[in-house]
C-alpha atoms as a PDB file:
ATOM      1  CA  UNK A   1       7.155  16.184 -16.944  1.00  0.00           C
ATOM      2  CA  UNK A   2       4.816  13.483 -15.064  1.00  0.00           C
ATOM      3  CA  UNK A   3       3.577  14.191 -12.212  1.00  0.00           C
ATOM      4  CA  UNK A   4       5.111  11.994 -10.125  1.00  0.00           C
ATOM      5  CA  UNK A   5       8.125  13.772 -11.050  1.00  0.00           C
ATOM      6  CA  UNK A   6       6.794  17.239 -10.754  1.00  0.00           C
ATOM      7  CA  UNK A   7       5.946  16.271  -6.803  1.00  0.00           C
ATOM      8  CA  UNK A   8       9.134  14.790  -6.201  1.00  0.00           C
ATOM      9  CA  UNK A   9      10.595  18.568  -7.761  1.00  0.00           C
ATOM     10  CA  UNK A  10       8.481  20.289  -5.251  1.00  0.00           C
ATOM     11  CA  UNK A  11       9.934  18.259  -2.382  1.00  0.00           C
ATOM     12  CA  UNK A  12      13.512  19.144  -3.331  1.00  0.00           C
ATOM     13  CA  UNK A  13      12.766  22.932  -4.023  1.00  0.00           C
ATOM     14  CA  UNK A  14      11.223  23.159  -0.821  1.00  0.00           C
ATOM     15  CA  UNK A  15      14.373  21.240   0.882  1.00  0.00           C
ATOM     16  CA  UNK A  16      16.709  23.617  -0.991  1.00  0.00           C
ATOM     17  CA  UNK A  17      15.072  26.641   0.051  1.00  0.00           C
ATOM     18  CA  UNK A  18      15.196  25.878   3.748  1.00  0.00           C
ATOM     19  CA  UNK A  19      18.856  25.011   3.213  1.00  0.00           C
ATOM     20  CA  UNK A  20      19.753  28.103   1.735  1.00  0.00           C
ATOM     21  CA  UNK A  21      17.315  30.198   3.543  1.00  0.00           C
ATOM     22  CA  UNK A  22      18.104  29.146   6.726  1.00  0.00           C
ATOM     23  CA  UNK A  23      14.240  28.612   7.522  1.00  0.00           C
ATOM     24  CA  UNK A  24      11.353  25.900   7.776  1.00  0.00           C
ATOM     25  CA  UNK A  25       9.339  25.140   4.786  1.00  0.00           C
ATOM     26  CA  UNK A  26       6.061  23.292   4.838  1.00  0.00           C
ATOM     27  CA  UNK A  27       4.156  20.672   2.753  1.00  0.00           C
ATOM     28  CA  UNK A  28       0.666  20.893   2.453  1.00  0.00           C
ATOM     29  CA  UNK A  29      -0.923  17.698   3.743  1.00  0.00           C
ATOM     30  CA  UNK A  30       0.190  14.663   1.292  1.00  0.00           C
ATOM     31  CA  UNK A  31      -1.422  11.753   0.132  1.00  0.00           C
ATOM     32  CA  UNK A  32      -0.510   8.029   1.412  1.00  0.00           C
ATOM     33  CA  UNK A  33       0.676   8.237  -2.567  1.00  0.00           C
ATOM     34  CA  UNK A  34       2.719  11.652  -2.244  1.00  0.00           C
ATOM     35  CA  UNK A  35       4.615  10.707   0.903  1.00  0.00           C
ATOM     36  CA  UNK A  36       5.428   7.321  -0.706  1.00  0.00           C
ATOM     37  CA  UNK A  37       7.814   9.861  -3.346  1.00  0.00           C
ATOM     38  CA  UNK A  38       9.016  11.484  -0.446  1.00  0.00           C
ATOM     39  CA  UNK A  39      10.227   8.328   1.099  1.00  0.00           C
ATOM     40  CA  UNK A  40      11.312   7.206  -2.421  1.00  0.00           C
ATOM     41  CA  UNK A  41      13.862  10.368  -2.186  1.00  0.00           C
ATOM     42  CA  UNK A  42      14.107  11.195   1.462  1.00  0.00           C
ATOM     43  CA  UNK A  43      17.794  10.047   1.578  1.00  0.00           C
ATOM     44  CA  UNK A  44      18.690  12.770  -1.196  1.00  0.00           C
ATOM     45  CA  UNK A  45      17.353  15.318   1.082  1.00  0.00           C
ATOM     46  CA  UNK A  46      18.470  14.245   4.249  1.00  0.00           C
ATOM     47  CA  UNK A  47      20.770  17.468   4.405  1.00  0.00           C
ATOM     48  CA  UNK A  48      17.647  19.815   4.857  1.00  0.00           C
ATOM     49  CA  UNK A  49      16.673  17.774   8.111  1.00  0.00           C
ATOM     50  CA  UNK A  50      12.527  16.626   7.050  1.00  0.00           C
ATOM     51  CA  UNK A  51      10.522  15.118   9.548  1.00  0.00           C
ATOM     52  CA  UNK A  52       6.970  14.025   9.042  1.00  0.00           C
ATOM     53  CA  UNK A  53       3.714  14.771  10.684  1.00  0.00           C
ATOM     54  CA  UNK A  54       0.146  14.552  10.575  1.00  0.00           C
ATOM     55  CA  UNK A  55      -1.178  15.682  13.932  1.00  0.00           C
ATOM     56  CA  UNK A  56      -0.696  12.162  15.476  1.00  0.00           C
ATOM     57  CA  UNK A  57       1.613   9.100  16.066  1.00  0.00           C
ATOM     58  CA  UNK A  58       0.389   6.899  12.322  1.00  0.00           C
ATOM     59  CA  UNK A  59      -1.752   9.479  10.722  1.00  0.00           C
ATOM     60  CA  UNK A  60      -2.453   8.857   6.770  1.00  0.00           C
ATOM     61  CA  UNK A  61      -2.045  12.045   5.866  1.00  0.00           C
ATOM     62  CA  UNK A  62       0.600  14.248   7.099  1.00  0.00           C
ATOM     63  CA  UNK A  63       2.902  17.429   6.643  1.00  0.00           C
ATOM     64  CA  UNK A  64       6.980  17.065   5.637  1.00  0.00           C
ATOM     65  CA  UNK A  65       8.941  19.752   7.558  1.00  0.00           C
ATOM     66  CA  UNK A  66      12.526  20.663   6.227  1.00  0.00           C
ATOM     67  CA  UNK A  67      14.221  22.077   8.398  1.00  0.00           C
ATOM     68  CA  UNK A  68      16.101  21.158  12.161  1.00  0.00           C
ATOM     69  CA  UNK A  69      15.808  23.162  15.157  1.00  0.00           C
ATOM     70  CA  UNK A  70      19.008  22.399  15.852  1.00  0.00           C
ATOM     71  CA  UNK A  71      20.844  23.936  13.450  1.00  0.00           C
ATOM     72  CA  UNK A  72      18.764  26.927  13.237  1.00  0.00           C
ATOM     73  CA  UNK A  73      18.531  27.936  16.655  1.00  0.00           C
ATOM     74  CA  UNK A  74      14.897  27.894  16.922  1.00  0.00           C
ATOM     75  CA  UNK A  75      11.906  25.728  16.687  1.00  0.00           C
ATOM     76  CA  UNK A  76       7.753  26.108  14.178  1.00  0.00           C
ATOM     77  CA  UNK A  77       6.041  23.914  14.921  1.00  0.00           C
ATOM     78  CA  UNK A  78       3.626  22.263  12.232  1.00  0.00           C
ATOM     79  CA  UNK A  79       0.949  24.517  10.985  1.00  0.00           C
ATOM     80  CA  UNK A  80      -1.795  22.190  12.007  1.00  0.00           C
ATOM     81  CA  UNK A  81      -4.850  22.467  14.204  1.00  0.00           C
ATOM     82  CA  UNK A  82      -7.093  19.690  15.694  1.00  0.00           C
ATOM     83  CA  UNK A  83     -10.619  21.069  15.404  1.00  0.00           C
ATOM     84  CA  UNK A  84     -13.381  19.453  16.670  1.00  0.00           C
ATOM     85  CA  UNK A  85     -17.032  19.425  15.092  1.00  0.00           C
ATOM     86  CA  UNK A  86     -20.214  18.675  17.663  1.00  0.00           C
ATOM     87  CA  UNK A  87     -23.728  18.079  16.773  1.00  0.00           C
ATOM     88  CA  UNK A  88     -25.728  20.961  18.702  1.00  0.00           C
ATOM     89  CA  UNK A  89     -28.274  18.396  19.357  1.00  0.00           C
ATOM     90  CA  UNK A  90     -26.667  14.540  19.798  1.00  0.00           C
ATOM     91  CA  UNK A  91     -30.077  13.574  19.956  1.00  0.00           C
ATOM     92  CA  UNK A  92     -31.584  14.759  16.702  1.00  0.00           C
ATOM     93  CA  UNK A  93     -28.169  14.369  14.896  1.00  0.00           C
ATOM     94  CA  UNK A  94     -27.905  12.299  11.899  1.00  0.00           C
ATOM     95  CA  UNK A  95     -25.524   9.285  12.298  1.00  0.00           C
ATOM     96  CA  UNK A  96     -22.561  10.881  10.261  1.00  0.00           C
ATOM     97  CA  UNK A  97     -19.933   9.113   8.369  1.00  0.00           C
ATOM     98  CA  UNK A  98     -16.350  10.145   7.260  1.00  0.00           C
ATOM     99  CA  UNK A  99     -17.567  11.153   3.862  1.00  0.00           C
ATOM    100  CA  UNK A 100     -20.557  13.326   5.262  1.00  0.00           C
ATOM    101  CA  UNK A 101     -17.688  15.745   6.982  1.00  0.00           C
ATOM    102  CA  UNK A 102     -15.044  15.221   3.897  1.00  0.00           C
ATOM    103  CA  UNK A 103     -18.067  16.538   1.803  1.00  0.00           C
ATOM    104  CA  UNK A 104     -19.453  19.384   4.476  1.00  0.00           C
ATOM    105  CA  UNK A 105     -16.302  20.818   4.328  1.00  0.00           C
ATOM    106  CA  UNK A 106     -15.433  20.709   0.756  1.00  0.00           C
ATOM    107  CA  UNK A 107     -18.762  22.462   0.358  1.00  0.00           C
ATOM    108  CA  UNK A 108     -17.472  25.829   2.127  1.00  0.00           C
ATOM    109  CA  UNK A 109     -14.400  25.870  -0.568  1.00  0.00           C
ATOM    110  CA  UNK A 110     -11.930  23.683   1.607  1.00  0.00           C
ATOM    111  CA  UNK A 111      -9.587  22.381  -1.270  1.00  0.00           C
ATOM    112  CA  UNK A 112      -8.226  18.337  -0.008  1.00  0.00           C
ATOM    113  CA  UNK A 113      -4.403  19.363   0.635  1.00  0.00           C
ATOM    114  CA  UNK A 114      -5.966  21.380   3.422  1.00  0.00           C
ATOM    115  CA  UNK A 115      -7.115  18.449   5.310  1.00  0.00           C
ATOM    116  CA  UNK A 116      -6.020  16.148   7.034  1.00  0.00           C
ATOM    117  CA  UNK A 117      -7.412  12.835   8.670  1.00  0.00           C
ATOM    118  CA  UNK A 118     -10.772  13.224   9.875  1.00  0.00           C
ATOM    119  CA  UNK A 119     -11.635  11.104  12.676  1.00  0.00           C
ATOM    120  CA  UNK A 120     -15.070   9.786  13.247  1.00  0.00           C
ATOM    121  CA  UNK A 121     -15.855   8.886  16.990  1.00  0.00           C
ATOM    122  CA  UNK A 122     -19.602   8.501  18.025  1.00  0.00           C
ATOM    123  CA  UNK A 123     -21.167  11.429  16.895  1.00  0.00           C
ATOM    124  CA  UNK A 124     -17.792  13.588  16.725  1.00  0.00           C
ATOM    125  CA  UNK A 125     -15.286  14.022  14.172  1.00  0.00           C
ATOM    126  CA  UNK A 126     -12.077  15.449  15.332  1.00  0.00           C
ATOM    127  CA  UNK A 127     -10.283  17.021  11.723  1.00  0.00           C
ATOM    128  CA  UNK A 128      -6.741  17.879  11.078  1.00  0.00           C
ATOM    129  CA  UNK A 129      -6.397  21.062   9.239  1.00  0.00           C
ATOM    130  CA  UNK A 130      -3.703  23.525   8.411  1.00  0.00           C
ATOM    131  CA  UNK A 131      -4.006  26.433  10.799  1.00  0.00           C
ATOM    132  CA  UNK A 132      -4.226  29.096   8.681  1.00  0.00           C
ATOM    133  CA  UNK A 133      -7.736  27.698   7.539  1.00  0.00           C
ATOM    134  CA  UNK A 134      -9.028  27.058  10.942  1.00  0.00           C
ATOM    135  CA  UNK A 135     -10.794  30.154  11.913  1.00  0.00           C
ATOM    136  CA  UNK A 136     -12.236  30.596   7.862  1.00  0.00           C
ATOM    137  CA  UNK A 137     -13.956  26.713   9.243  1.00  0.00           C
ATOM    138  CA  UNK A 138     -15.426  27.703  12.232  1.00  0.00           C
ATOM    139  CA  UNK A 139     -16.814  30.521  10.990  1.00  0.00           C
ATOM    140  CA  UNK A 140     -18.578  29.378   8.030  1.00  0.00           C
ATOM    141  CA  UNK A 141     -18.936  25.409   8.655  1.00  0.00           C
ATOM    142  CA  UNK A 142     -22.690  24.945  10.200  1.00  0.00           C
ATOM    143  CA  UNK A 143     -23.576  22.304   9.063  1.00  0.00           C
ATOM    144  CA  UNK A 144     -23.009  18.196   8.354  1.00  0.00           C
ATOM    145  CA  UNK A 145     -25.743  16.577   6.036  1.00  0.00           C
ATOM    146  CA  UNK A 146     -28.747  17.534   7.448  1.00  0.00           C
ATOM    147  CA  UNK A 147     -27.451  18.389  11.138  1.00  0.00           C
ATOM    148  CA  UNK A 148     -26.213  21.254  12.643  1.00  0.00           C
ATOM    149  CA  UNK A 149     -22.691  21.576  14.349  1.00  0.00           C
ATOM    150  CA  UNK A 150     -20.719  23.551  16.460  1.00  0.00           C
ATOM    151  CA  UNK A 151     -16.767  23.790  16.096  1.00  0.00           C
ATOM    152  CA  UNK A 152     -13.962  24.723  18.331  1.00  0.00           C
ATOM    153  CA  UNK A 153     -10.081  23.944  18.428  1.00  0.00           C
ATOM    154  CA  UNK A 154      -9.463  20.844  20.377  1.00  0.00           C
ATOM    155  CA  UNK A 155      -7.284  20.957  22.982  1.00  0.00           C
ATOM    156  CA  UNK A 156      -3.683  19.364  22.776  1.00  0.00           C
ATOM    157  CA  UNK A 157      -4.674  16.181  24.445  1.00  0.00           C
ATOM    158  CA  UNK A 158      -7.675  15.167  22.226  1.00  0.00           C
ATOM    159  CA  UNK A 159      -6.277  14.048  19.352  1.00  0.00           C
ATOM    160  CA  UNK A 160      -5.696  10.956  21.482  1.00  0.00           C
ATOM    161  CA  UNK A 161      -9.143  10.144  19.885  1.00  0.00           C
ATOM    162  CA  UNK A 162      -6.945   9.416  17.176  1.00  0.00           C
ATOM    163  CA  UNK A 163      -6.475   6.254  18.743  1.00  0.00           C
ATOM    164  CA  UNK A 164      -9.652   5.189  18.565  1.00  0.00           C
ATOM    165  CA  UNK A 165      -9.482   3.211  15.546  1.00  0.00           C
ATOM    166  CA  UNK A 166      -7.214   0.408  16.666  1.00  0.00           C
ATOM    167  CA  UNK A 167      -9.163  -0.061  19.842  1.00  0.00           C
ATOM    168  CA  UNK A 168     -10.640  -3.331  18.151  1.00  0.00           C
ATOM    169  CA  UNK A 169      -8.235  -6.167  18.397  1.00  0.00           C
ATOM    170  CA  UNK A 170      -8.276  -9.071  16.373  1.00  0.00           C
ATOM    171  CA  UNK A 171      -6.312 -12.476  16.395  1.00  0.00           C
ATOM    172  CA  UNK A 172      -5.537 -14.033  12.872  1.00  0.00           C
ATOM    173  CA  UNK A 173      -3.395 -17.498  12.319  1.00  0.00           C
ATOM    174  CA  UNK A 174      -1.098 -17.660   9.688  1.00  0.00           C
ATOM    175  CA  UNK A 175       1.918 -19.551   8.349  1.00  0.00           C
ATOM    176  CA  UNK A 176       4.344 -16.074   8.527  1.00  0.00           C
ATOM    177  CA  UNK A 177       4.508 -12.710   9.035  1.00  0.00           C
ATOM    178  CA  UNK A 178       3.968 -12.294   5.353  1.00  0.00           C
ATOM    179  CA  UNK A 179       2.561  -9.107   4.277  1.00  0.00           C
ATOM    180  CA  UNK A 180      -0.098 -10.945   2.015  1.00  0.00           C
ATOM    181  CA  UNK A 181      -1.033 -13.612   4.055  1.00  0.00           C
ATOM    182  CA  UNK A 182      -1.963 -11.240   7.111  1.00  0.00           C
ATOM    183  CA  UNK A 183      -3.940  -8.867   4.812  1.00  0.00           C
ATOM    184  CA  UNK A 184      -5.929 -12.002   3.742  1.00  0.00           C
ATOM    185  CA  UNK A 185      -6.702 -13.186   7.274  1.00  0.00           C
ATOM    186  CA  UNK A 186      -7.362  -9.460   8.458  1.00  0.00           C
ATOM    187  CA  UNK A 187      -9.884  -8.691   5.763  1.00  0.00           C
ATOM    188  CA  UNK A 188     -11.158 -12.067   4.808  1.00  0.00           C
ATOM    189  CA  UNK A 189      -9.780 -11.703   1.528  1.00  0.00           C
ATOM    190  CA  UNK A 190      -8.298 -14.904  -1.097  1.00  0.00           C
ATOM    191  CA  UNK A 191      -4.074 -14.803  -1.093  1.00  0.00           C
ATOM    192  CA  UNK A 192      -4.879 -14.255  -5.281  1.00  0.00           C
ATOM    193  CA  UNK A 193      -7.024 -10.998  -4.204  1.00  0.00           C
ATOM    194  CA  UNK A 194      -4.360  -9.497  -1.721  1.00  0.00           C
ATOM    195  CA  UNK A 195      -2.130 -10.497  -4.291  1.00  0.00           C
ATOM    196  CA  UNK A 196      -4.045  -8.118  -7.081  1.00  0.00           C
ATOM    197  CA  UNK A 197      -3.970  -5.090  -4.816  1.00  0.00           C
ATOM    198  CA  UNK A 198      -0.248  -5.120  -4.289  1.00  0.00           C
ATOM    199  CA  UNK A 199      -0.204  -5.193  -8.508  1.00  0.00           C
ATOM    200  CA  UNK A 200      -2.566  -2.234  -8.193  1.00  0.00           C
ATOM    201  CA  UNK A 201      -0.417  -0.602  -5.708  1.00  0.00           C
ATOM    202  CA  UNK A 202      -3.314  -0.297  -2.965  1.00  0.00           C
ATOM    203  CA  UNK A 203      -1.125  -1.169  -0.413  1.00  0.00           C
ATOM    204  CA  UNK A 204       1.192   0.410   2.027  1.00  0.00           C
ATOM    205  CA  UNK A 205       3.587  -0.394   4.817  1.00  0.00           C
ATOM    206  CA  UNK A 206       4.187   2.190   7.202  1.00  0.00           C
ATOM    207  CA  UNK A 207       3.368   4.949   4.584  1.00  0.00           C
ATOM    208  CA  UNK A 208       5.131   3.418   2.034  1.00  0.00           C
ATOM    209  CA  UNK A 209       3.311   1.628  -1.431  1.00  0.00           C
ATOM    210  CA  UNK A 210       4.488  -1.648  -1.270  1.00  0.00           C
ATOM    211  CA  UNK A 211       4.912  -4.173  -4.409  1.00  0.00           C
ATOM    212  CA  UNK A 212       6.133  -6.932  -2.794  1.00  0.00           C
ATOM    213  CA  UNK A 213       3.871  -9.700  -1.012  1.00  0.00           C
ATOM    214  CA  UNK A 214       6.477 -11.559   0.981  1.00  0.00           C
ATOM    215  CA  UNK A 215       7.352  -8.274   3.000  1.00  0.00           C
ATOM    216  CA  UNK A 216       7.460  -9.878   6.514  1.00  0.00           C
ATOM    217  CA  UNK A 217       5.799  -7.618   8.806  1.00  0.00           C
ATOM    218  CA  UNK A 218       6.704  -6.715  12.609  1.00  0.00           C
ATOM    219  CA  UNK A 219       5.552  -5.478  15.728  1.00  0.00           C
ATOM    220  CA  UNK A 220       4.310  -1.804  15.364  1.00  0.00           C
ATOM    221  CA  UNK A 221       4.217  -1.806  11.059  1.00  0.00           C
ATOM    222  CA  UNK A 222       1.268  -0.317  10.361  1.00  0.00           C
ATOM    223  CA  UNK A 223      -0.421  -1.197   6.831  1.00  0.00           C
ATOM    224  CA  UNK A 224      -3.046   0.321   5.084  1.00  0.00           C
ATOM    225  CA  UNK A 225      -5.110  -1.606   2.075  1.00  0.00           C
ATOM    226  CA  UNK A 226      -6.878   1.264  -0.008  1.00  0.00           C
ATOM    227  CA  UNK A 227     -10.496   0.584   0.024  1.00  0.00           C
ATOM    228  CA  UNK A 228     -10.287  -1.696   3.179  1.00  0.00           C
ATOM    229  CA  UNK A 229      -8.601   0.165   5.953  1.00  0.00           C
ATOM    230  CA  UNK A 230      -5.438  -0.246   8.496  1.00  0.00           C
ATOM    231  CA  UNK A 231      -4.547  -1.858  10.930  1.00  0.00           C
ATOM    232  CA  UNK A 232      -1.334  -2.046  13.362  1.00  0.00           C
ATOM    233  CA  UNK A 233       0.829  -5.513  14.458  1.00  0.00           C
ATOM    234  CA  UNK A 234       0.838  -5.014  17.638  1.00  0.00           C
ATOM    235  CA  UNK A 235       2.189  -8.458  18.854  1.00  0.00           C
ATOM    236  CA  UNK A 236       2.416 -12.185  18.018  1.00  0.00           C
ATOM    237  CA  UNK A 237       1.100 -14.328  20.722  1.00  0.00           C
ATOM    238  CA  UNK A 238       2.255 -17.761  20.479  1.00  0.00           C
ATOM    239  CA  UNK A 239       1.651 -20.966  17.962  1.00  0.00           C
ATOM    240  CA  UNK A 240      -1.421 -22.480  17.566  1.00  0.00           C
ATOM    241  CA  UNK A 241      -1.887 -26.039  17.906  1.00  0.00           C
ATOM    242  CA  UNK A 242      -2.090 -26.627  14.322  1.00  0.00           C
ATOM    243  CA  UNK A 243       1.359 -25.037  14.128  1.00  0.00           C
ATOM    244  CA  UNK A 244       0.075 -21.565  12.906  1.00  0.00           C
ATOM    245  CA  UNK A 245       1.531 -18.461  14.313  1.00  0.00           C
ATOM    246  CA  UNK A 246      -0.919 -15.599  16.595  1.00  0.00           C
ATOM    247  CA  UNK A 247      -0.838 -12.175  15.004  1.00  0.00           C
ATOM    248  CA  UNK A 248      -2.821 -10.105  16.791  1.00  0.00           C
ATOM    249  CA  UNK A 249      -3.399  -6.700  15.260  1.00  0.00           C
ATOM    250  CA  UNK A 250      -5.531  -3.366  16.018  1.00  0.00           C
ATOM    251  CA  UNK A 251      -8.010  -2.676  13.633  1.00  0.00           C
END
């Protein structure tokens, strides 16, 4: 069996036993690619109730609950903490990059479906991990590249951090809302390029991988361009003089 098809299986075992069960069942955190299948067959398991969550409103790597409060009488929340990971000196720290904590913590045994996004802000990173490998962190994690770190959980309003990355807004002009055209203007990249990483199924629209360039986008859609980045729509603002239309978008 491929394993496409082996991960859609899992999803459906896990919606069947909560059905049956009467009880939540949990994901491990998914891949941009993963939850793609899930949204390929979410309508088939609409029955076991799944919502999706990654610690925060847009996050790239999440959790699928099945299961609905509702119906069972009671609420679990996700299994996920927010810890956060401190230089003990800021001033001595190196400057540290997404990859530097990826690889710190894969170094203490952390396998990837344990994690998930880790966001970098100043000398911070704030990492979503399932709970029941939060304390084994803090207790062995000491280190990031060549600077030392203290960790803690971070309290329920921090992952507002989260945010962070679409604090830097940028105004592109284009013909349409076309998915390809604004990935071109966003990234400074030829129509024939953004073209070749919809073939190589690099991009994705609100979660989802997305073959087709003439998706027109709206206000909120999030897209992600593997090997790029994100960004949101957050509003169109107007024509320009030469008749194109404002997109403005957080980056």
């Amino acid at each position: 069996m491929e394993e496409t098809e082996l991960i859609k299986k899992r999803f459906s075992e896990l919606a069947e036993r909560s059905y049956s069960k009467g009880q939540f069942t949990f994901t491990s955190f998914l891949t941009m690619q993963e939850l793609s299948l899930f949204y390929e067959i979410k309508k088939e398991l609409e029955y076991a109730k799944p919502t999706v969550y990654g610690g925060y409103e847009g996050a790239e790597r999440a959790v699928v609950r099945f299961g609905s409060p509702d119906e069972m009488g009671y609420d679990e929340e996700f299994p996920i903490d927010i810890l956060e990971i401190s230089p003990l000196s800021e001033k001595f720290a190196d400057d540290l990059t997404h990859r530097d904590f990826l690889g710190a913590l894969m170094s203490i045994g952390i396998e990837r479906d344990l994690l998930g996004d880790i966001i970098v802000t100043g000398k911070k990173a704030y990492v979503f991990t399932l709970s029941r490998i939060s304390e084994y962190i803090i207790d062995n994690l000491t280190s990031v590249k060549h600077t030392s770190v203290s960790l803690k959980k971070a309290e329920n309003n921090e992952p507002d951090v989260a945010y962070h990355g679409f604090e830097k807004e940028k105004t592109v002009q284009v013909s349409s809302e076309r998915c390809d055209a604004v990935i071109s203007k966003v990234f400074n990249l030829s129509r024939s390029m953004s073209a070749e990483y919809f073939r190589q199924k690099k991009v994705f629209v609100n979660g989802c991988i997305t073959e087709n360039t003439s998706i027109l986008l709206k206000e909120g859609d999030m897209v992600t361009v593997r090997g790029y980045g994100r960004f949101k729509l957050l509003r169109t603002n107007g024509m320009s003089r030469k008749g194109k239309l404002n997109i403005v978008v957080g980056i």
